[in-house]
PDB file of N, CA and C in Angstrom:
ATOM      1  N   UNK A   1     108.604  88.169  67.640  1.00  0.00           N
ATOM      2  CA  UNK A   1     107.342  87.557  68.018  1.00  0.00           C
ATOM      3  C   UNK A   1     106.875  88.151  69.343  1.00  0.00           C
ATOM      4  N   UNK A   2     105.478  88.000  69.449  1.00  0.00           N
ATOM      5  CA  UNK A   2     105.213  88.916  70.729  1.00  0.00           C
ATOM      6  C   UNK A   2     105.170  88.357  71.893  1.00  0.00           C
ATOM      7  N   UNK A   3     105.254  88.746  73.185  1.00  0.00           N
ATOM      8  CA  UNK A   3     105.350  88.179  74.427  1.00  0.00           C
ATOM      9  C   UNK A   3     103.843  88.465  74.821  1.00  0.00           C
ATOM     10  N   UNK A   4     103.419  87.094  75.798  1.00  0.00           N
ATOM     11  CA  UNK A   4     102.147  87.452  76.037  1.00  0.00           C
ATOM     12  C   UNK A   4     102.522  88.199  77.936  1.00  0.00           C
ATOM     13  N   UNK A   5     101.729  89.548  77.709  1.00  0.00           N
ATOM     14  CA  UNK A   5     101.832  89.976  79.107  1.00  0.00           C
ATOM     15  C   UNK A   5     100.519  89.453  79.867  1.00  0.00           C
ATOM     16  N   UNK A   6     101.167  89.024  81.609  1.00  0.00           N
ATOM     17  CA  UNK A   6     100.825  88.245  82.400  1.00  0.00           C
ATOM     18  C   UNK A   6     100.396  89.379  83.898  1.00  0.00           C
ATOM     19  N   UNK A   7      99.526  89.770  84.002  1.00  0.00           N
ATOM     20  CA  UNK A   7      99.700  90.457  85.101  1.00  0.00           C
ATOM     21  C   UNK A   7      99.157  89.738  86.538  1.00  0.00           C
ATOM     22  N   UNK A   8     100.024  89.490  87.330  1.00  0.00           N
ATOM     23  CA  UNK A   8      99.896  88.438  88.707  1.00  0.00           C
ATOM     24  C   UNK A   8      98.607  88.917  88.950  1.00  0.00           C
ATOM     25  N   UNK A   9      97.626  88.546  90.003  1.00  0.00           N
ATOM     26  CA  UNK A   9      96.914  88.986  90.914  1.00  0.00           C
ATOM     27  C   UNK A   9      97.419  90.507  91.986  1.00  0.00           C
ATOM     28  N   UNK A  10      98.280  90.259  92.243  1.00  0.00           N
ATOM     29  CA  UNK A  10      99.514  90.790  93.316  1.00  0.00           C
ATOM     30  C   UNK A  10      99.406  92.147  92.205  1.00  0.00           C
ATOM     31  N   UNK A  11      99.853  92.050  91.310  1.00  0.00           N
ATOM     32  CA  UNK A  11      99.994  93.139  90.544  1.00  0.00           C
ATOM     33  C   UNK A  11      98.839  94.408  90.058  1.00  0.00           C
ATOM     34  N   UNK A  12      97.968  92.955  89.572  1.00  0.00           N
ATOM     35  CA  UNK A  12      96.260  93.517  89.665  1.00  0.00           C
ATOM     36  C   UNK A  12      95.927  94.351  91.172  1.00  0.00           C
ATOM     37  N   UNK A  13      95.935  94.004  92.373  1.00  0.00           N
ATOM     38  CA  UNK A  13      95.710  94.475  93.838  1.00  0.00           C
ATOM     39  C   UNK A  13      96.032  95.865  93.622  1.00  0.00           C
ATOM     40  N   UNK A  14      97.752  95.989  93.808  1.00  0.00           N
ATOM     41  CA  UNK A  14      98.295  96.923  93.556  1.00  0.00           C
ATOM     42  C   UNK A  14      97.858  98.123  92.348  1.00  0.00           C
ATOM     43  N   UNK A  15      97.294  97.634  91.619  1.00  0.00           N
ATOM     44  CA  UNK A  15      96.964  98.665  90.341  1.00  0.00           C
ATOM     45  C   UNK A  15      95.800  99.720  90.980  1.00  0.00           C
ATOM     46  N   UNK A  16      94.703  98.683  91.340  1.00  0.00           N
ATOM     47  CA  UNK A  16      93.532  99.071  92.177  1.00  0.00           C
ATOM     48  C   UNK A  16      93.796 100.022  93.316  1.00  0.00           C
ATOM     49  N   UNK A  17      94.322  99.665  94.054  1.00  0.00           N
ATOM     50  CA  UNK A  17      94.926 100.142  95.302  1.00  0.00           C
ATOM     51  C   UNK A  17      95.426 101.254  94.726  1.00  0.00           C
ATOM     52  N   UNK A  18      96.582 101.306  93.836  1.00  0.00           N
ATOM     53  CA  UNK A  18      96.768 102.607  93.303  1.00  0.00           C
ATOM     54  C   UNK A  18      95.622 103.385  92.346  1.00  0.00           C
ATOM     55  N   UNK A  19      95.538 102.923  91.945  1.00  0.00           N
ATOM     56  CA  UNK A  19      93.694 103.961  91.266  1.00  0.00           C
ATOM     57  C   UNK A  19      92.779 104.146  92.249  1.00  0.00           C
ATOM     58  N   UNK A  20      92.776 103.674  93.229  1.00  0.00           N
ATOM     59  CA  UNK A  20      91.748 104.334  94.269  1.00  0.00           C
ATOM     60  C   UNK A  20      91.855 105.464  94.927  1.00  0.00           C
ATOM     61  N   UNK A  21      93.963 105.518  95.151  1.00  0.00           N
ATOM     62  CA  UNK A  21      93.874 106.313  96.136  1.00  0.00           C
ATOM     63  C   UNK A  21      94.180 107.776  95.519  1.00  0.00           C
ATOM     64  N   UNK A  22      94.819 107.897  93.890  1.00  0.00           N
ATOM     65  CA  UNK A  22      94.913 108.696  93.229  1.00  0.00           C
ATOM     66  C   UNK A  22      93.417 109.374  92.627  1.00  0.00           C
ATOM     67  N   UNK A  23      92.034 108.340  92.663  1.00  0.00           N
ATOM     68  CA  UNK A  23      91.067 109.011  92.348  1.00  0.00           C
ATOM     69  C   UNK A  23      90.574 109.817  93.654  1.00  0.00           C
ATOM     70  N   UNK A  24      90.865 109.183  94.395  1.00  0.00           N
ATOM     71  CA  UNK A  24      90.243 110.218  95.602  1.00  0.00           C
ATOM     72  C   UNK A  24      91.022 111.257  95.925  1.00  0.00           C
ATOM     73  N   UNK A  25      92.191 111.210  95.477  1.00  0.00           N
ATOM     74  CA  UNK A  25      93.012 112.883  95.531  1.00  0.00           C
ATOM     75  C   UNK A  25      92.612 113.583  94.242  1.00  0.00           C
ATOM     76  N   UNK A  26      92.683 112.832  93.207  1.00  0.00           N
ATOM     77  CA  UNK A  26      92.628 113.803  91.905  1.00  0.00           C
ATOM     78  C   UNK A  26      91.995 112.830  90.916  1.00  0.00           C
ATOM     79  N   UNK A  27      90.338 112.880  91.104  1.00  0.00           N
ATOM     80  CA  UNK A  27      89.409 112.183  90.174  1.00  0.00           C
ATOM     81  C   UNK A  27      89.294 112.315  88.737  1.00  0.00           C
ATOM     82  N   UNK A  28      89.617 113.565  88.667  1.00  0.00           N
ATOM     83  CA  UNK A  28      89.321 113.990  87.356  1.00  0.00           C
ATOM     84  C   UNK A  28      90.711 113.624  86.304  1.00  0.00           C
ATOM     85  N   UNK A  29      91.845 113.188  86.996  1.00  0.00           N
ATOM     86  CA  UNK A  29      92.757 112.692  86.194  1.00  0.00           C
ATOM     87  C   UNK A  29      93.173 111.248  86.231  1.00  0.00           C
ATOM     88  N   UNK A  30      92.447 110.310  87.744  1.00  0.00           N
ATOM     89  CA  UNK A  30      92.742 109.254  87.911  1.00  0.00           C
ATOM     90  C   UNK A  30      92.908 108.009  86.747  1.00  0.00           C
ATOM     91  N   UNK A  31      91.630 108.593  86.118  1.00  0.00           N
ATOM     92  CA  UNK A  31      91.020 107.554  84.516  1.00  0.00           C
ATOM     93  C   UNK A  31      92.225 107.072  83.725  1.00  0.00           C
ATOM     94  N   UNK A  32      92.738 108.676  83.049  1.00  0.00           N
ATOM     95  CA  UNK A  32      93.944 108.724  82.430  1.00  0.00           C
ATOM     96  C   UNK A  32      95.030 108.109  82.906  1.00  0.00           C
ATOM     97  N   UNK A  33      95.334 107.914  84.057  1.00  0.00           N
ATOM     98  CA  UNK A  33      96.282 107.671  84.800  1.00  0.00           C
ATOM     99  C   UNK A  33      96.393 106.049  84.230  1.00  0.00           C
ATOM    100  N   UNK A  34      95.428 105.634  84.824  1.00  0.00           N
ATOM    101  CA  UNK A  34      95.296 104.043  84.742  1.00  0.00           C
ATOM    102  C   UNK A  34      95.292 103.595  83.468  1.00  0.00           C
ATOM    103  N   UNK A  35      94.678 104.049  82.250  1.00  0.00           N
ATOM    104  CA  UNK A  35      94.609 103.683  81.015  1.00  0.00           C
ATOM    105  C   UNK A  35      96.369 104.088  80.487  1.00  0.00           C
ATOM    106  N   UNK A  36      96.894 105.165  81.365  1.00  0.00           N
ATOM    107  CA  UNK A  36      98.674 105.006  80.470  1.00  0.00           C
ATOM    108  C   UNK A  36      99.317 104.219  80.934  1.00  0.00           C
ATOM    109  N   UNK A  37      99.150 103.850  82.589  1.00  0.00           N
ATOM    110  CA  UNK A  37      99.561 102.935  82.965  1.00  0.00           C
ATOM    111  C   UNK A  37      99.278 101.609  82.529  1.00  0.00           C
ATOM    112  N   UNK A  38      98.111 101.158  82.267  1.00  0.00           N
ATOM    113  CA  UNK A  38      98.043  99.572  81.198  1.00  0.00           C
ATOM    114  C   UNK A  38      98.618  99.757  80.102  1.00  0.00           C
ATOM    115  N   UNK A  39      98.640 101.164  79.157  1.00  0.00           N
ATOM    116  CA  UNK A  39      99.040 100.504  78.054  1.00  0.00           C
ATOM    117  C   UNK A  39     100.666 100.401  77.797  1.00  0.00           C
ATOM    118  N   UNK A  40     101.544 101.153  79.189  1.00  0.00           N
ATOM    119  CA  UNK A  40     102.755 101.163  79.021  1.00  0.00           C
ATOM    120  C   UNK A  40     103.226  99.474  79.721  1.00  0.00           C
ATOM    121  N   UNK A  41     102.210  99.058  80.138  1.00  0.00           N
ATOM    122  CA  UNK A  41     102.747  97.565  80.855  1.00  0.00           C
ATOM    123  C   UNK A  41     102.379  96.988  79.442  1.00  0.00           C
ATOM    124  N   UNK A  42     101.406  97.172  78.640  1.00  0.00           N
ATOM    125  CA  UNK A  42     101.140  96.398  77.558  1.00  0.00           C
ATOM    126  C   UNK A  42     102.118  96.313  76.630  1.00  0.00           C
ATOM    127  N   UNK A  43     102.793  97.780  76.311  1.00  0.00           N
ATOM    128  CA  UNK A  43     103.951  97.859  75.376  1.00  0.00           C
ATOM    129  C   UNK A  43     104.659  96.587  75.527  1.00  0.00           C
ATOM    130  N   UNK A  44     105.215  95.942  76.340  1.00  0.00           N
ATOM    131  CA  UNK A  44     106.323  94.999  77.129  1.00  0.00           C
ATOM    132  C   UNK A  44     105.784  93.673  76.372  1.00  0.00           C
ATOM    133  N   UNK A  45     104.879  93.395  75.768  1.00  0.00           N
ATOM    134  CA  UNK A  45     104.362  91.940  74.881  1.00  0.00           C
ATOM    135  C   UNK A  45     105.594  92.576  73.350  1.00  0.00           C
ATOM    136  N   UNK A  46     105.597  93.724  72.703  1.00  0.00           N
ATOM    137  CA  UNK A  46     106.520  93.860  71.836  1.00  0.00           C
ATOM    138  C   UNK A  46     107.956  94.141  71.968  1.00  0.00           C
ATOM    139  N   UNK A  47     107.887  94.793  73.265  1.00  0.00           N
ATOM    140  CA  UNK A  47     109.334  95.812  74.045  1.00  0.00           C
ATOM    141  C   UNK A  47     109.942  95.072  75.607  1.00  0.00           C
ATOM    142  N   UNK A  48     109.919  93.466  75.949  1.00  0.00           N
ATOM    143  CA  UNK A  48     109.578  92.725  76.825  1.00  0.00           C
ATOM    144  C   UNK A  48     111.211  93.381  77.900  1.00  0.00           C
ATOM    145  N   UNK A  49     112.564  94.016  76.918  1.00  0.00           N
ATOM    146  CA  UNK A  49     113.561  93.874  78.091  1.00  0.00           C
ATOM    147  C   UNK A  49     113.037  95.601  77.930  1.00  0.00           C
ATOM    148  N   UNK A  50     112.152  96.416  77.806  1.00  0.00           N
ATOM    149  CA  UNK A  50     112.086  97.968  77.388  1.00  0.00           C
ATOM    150  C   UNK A  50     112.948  98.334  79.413  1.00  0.00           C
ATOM    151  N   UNK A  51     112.376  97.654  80.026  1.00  0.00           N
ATOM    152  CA  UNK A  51     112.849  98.318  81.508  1.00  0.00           C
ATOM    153  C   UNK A  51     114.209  97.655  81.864  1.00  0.00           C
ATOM    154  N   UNK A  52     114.616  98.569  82.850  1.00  0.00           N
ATOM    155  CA  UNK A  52     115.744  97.967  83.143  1.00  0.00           C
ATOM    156  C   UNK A  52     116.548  96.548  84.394  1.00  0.00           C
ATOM    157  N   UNK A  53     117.316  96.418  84.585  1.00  0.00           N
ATOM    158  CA  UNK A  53     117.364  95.133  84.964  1.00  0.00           C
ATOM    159  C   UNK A  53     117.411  95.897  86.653  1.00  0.00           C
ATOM    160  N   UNK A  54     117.154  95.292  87.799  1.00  0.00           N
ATOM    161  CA  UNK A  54     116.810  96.060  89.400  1.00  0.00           C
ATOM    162  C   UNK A  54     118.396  95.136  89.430  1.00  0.00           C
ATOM    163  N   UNK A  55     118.921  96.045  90.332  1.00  0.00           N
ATOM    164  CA  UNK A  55     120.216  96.241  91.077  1.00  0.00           C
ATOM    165  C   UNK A  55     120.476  95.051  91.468  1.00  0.00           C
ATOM    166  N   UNK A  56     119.164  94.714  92.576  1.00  0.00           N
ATOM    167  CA  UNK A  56     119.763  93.767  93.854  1.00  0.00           C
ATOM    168  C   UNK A  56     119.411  92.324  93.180  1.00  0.00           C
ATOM    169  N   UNK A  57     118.217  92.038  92.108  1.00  0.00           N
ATOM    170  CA  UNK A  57     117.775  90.755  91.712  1.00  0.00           C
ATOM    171  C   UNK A  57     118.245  91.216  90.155  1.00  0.00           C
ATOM    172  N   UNK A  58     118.956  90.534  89.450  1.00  0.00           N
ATOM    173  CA  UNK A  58     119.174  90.339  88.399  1.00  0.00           C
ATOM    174  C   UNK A  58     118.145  89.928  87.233  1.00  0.00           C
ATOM    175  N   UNK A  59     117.322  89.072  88.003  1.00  0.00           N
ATOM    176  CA  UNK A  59     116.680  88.404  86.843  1.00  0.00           C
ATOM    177  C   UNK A  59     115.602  89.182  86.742  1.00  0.00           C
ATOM    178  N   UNK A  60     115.099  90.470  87.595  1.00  0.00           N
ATOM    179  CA  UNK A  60     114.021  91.068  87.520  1.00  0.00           C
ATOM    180  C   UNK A  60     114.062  92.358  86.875  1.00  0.00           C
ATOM    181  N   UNK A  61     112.891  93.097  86.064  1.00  0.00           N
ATOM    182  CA  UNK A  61     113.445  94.564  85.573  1.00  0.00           C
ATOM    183  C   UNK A  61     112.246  95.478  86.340  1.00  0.00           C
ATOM    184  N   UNK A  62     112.477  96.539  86.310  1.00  0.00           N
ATOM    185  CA  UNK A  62     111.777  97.662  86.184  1.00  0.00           C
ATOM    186  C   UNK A  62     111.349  98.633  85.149  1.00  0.00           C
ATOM    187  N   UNK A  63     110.441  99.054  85.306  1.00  0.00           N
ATOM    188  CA  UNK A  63     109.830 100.130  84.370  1.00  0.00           C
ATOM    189  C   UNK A  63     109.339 101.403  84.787  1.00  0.00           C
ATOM    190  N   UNK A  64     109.776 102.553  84.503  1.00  0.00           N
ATOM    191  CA  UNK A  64     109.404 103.504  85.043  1.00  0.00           C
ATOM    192  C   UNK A  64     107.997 103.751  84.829  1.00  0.00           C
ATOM    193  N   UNK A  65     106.799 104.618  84.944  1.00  0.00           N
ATOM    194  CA  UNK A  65     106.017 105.406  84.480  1.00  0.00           C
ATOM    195  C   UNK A  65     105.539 106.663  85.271  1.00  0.00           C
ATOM    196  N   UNK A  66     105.669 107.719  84.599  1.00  0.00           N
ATOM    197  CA  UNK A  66     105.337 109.129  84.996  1.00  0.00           C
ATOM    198  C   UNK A  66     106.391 109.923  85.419  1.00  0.00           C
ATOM    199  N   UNK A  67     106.117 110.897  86.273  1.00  0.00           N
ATOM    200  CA  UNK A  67     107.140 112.272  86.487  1.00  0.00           C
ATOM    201  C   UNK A  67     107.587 112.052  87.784  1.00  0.00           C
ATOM    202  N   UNK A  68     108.577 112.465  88.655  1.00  0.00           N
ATOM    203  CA  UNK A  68     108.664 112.872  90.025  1.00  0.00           C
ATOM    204  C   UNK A  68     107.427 114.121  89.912  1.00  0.00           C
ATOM    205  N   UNK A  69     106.886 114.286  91.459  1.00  0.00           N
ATOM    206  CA  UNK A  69     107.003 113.044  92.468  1.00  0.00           C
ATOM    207  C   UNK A  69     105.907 112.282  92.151  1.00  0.00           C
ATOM    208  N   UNK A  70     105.237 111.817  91.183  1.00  0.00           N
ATOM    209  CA  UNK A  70     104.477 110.778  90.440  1.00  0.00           C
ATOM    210  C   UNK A  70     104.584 109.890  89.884  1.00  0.00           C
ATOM    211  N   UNK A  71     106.313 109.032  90.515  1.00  0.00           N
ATOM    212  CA  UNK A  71     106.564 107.864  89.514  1.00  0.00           C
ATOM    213  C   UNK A  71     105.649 106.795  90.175  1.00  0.00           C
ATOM    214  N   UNK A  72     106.061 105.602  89.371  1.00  0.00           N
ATOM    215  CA  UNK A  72     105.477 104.136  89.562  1.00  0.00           C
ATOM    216  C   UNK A  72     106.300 103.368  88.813  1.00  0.00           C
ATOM    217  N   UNK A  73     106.601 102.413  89.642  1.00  0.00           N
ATOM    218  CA  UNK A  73     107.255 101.599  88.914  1.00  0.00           C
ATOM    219  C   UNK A  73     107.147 100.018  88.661  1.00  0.00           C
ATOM    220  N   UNK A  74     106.899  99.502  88.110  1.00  0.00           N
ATOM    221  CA  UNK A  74     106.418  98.115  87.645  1.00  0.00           C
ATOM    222  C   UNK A  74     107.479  97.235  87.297  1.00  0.00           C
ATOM    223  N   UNK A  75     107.621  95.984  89.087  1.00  0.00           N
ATOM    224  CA  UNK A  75     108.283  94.979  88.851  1.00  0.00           C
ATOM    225  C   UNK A  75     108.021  94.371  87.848  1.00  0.00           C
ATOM    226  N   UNK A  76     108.735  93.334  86.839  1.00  0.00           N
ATOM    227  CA  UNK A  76     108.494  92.114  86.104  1.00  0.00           C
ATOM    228  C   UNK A  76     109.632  91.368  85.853  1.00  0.00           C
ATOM    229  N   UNK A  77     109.167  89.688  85.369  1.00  0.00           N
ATOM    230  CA  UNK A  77     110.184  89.419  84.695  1.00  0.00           C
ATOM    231  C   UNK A  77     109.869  88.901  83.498  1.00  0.00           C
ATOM    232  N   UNK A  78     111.059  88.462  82.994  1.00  0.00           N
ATOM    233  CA  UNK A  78     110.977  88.108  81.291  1.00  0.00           C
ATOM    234  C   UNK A  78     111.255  86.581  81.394  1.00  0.00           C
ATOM    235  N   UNK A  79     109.956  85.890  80.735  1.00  0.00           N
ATOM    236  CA  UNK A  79     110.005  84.383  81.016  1.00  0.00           C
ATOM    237  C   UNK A  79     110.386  84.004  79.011  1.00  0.00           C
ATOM    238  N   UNK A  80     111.259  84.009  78.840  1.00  0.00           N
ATOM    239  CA  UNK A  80     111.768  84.422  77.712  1.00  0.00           C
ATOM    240  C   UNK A  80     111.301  83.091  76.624  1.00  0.00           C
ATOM    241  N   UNK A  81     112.009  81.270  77.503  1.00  0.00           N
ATOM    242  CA  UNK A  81     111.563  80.217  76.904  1.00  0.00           C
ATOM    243  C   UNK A  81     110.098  80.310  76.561  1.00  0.00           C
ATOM    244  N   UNK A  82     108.751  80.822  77.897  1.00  0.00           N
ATOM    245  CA  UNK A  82     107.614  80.564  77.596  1.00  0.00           C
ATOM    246  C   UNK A  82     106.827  82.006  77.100  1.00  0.00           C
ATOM    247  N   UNK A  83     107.989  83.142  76.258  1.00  0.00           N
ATOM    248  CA  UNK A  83     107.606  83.843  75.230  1.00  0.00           C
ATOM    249  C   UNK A  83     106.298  85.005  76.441  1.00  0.00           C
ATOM    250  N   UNK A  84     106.989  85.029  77.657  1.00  0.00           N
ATOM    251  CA  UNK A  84     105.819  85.523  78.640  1.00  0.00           C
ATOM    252  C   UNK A  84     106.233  86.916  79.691  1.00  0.00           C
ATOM    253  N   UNK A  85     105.832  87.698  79.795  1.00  0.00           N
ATOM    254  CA  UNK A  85     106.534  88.768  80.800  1.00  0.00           C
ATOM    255  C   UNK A  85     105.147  88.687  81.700  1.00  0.00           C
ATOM    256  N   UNK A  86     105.664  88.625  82.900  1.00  0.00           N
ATOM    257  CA  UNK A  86     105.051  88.128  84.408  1.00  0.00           C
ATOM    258  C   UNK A  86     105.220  89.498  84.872  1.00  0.00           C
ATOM    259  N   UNK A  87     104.191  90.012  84.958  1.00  0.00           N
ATOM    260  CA  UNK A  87     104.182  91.936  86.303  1.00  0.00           C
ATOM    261  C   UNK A  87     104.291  91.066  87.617  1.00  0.00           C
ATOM    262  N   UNK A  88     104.964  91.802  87.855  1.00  0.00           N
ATOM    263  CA  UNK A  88     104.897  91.161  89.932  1.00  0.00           C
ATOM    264  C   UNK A  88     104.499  92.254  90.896  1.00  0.00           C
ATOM    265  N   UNK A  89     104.786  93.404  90.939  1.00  0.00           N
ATOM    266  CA  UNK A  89     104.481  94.329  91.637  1.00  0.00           C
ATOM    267  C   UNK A  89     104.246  95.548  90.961  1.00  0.00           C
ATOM    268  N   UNK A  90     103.625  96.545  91.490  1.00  0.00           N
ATOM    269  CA  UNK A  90     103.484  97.980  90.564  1.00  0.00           C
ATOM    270  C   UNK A  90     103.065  98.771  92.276  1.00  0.00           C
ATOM    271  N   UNK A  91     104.131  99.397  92.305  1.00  0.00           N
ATOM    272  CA  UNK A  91     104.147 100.250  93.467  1.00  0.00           C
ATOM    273  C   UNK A  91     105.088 102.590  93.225  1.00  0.00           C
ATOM    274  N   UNK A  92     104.760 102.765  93.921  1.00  0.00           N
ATOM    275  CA  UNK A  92     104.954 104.345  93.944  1.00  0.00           C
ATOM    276  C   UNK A  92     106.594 104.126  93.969  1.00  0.00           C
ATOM    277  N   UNK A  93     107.043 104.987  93.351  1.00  0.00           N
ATOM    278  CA  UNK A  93     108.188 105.895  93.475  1.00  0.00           C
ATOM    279  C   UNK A  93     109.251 105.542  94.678  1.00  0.00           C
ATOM    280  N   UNK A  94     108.199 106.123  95.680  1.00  0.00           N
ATOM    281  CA  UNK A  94     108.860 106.831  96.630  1.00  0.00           C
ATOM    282  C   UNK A  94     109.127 106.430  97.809  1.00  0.00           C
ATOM    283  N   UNK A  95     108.192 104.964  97.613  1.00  0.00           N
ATOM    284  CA  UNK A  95     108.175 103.680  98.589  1.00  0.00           C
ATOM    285  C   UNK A  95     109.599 103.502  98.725  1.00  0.00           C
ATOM    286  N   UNK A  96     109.376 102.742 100.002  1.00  0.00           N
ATOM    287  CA  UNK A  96     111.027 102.084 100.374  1.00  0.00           C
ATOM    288  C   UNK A  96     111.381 101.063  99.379  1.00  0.00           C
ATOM    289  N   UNK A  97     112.569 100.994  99.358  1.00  0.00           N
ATOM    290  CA  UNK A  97     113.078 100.092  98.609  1.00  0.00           C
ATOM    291  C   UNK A  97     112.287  98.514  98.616  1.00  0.00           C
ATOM    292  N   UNK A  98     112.411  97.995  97.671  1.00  0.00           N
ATOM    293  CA  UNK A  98     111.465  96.944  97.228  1.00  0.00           C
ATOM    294  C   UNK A  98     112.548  95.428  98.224  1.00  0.00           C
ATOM    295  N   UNK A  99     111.933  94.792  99.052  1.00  0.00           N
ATOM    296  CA  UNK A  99     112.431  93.744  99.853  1.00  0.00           C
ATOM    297  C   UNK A  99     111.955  92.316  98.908  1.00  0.00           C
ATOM    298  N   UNK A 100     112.492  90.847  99.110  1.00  0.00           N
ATOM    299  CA  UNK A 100     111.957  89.929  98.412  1.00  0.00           C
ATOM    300  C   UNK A 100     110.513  89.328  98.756  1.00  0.00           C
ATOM    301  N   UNK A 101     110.361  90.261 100.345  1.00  0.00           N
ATOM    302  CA  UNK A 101     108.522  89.561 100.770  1.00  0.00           C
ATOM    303  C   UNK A 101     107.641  90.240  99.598  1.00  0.00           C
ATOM    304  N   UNK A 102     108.187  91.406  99.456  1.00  0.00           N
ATOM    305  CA  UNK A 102     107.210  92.278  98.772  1.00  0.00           C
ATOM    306  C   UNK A 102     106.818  91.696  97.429  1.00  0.00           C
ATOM    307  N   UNK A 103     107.530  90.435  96.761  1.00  0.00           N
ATOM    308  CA  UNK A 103     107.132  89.787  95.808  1.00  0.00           C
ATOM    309  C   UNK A 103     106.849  88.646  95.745  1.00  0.00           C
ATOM    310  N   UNK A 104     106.430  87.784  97.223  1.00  0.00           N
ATOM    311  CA  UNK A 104     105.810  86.963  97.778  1.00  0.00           C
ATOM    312  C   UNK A 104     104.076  87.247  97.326  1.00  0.00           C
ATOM    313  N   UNK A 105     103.825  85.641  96.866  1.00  0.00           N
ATOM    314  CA  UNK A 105     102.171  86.053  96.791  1.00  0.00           C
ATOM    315  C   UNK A 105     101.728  85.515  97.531  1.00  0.00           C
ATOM    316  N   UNK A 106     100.909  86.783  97.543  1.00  0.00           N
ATOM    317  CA  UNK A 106      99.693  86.582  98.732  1.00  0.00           C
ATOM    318  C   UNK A 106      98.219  86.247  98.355  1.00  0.00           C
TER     319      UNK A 106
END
């Protein structure tokens, strides 16, 4: 049965924030960018554990998308009773390691 995907606000910010700053380096591919990036967060309503579980928080996974040095990776978790996967963050690669403020909403 399918999971309904939930994308925070927090997550939404972050998406933006990242499509802005990739269109103003490289416009002509930004579009694409963003449309693989939704539909690989979308996969996760059929494929909800597809990422893997993060080191330091157990209950949270990750998902890769793209190449070095162009990853991104998309916090979530799997709200499994209410059939729901929650995005929490979607940040670069290459960022520092992910702290628990960083999934504080703001």
């Amino acid at each position: 049965m399918a999971f309904l995907v939930d994308i925070t606000a927090r997550a939404e910010r972050d998406l933006a924030v990242l499509y802005a700053d990739i269109n103003a380096q490289h416009s002509g591919s930004a579009l694409a960018w963003y449309r693989g990036l939704k539909k690989t967060i979308l996969s996760l309503e059929n494929h909800p554990n597809r990422g893997s579980l993060t080191r330091k928080r157990g209950n949270l996974r990750h998902l890769l998308y793209g190449h070095k040095p162009h990853l991104y990776r998309v916090i979530y978790r799997v709200l499994r009773k209410q059939k729901r996967v929650e995005i929490l963050h979607i940040r670069h690669g290459a960022r520092r390691k992910l702290k628990p403020s960083d999934l504080a909403a703001n």
